[in-house]
Protein backbone atom coordinates (compact mmCIF):
# COMPACT_ATOMS: atom_id res chain seq x y z
CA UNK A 1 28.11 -63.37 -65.81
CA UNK A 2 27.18 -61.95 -62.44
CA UNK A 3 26.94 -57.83 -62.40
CA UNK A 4 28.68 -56.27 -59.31
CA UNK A 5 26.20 -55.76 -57.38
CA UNK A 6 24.76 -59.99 -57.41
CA UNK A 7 28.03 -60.28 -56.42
CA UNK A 8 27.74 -58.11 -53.51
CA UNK A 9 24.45 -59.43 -52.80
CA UNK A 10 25.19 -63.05 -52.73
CA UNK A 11 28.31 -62.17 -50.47
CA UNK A 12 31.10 -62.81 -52.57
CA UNK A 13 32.33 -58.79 -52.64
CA UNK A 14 31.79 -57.21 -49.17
CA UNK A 15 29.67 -54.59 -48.77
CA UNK A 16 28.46 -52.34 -46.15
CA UNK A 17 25.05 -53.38 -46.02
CA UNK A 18 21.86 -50.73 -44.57
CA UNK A 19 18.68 -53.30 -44.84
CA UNK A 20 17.88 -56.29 -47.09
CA UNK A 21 15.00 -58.28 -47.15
CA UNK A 22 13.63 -61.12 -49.42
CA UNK A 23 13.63 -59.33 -53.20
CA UNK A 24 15.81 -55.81 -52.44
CA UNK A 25 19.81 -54.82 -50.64
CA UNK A 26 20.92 -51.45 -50.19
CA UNK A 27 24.14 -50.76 -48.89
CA UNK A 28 26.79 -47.86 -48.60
CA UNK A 29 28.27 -46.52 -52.28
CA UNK A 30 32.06 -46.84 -52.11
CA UNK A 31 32.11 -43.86 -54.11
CA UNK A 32 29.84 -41.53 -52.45
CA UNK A 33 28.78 -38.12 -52.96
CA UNK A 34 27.90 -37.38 -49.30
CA UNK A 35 28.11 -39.54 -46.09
CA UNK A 36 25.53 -42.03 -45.95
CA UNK A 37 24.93 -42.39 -50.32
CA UNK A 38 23.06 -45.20 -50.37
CA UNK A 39 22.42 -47.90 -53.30
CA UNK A 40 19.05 -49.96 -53.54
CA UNK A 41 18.82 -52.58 -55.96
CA UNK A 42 16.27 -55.57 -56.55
CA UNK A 43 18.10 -58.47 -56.12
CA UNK A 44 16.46 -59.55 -59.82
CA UNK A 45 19.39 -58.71 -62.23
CA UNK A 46 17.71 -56.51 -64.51
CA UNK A 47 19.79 -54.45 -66.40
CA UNK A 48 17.45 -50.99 -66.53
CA UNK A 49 14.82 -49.93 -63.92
CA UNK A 50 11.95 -49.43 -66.19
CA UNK A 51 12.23 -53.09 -67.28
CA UNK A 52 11.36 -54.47 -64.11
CA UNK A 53 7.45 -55.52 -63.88
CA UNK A 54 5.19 -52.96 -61.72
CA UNK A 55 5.20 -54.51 -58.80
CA UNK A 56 8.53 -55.13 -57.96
CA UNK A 57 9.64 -51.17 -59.32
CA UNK A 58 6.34 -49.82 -56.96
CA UNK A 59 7.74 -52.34 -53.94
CA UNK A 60 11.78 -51.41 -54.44
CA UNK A 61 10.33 -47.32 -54.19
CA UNK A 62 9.05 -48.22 -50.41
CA UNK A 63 12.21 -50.18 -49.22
CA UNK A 64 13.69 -47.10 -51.08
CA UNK A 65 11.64 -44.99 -48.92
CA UNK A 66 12.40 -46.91 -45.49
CA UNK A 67 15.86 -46.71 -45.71
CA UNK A 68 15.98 -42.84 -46.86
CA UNK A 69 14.17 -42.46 -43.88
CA UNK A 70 16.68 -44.20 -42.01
CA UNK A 71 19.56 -42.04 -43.15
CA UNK A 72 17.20 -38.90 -42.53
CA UNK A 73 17.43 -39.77 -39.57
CA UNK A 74 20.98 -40.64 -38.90
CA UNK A 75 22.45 -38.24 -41.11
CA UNK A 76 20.14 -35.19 -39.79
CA UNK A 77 20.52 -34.02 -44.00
CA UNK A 78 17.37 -31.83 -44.92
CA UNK A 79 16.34 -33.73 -47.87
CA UNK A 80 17.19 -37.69 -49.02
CA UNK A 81 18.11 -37.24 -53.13
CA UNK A 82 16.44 -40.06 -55.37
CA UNK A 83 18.48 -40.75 -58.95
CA UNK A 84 18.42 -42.90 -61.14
CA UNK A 85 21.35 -43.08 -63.43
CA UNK A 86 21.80 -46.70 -64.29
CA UNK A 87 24.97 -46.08 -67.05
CA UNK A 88 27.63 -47.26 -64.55
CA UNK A 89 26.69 -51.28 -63.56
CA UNK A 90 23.76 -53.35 -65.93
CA UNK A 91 22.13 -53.72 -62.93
CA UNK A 92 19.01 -51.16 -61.48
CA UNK A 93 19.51 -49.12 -58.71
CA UNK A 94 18.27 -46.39 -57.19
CA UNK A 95 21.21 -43.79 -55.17
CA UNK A 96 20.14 -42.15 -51.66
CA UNK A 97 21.81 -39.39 -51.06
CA UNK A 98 21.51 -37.19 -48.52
CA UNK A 99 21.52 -33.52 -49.05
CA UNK A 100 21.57 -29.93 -47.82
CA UNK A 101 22.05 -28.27 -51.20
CA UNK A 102 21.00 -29.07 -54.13
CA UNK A 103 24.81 -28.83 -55.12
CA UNK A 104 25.57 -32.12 -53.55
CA UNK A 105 24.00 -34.36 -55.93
CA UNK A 106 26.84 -33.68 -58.77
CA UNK A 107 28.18 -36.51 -60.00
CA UNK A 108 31.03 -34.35 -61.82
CA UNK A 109 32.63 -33.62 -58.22
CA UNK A 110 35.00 -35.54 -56.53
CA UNK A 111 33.99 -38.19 -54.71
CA UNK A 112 34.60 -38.33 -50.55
CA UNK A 113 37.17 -40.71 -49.64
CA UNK A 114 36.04 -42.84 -46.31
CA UNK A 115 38.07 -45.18 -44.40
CA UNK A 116 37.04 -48.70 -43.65
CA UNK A 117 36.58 -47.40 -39.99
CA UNK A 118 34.14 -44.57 -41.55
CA UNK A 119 31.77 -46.83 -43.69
CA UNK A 120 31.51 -49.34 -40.55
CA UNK A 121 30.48 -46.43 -38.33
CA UNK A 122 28.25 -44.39 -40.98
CA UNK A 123 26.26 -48.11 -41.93
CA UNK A 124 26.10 -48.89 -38.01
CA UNK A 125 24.32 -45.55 -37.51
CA UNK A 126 21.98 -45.97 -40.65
CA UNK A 127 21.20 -49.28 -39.58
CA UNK A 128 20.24 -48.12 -35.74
């Protein structure tokens, strides 16, 4: 069966999508920590990040790093967070979240609660 995020990927669960190419999709968390948290994953299912082969891990870090730079950008945050937790969907991923304190990357807090209309604004301006 499918994890989540194939689903989103091949379309059948929308998504608020920041940049895909050929082998990655990143796209807004529903459940974010900040405005503009930000999933990557390989469009390989592979349950756990360290099993996927060098090359695709080494190429998923720089679309990781082109769209943290993106949400630099549109966010005007100080820092773009990297974690991996990988306990939630069998599927790797990597969360962007951007950051002024360290304090916003807790995954204990609650959780911002965007509209529709908020999401579709906050990808447009990632996207540029």
């Amino acid at each position: 069966m499918a994890t989540i995020f194939s689903r989103i990927i091949a379309g059948e669960i929308p998504s608020y999508k920041i940049a895909e190419n050929a082998n990655y999709y990143a796209f807004l968390d529903i459940n974010p920590l900040t405005k503009g948290h930000t999933l990557v994953v390989p469009k390989q299912e592979v349950d756990y990040l360290f099993d996927l082969d060098d090359r695709t891990l080494a190429d998923m870090m720089v679309f990781a790093k082109q769209v943290a730079a993106r949400i630099k950008r549109a966010t005007g945050c100080a820092r773009v967070a990297v974690v991996v937790l990988g306990l939630e969907v069998p599927h790797a991923h990597i969360h962007l979240i951007p950051i002024n304190s360290e304090k916003e990357v807790d995954f204990h807090r609650e959780k911002l609660h965007l509209t529709p209309e908020e999401f579709t604004e906050i990808a447009a301006s990632i996207r540029g």
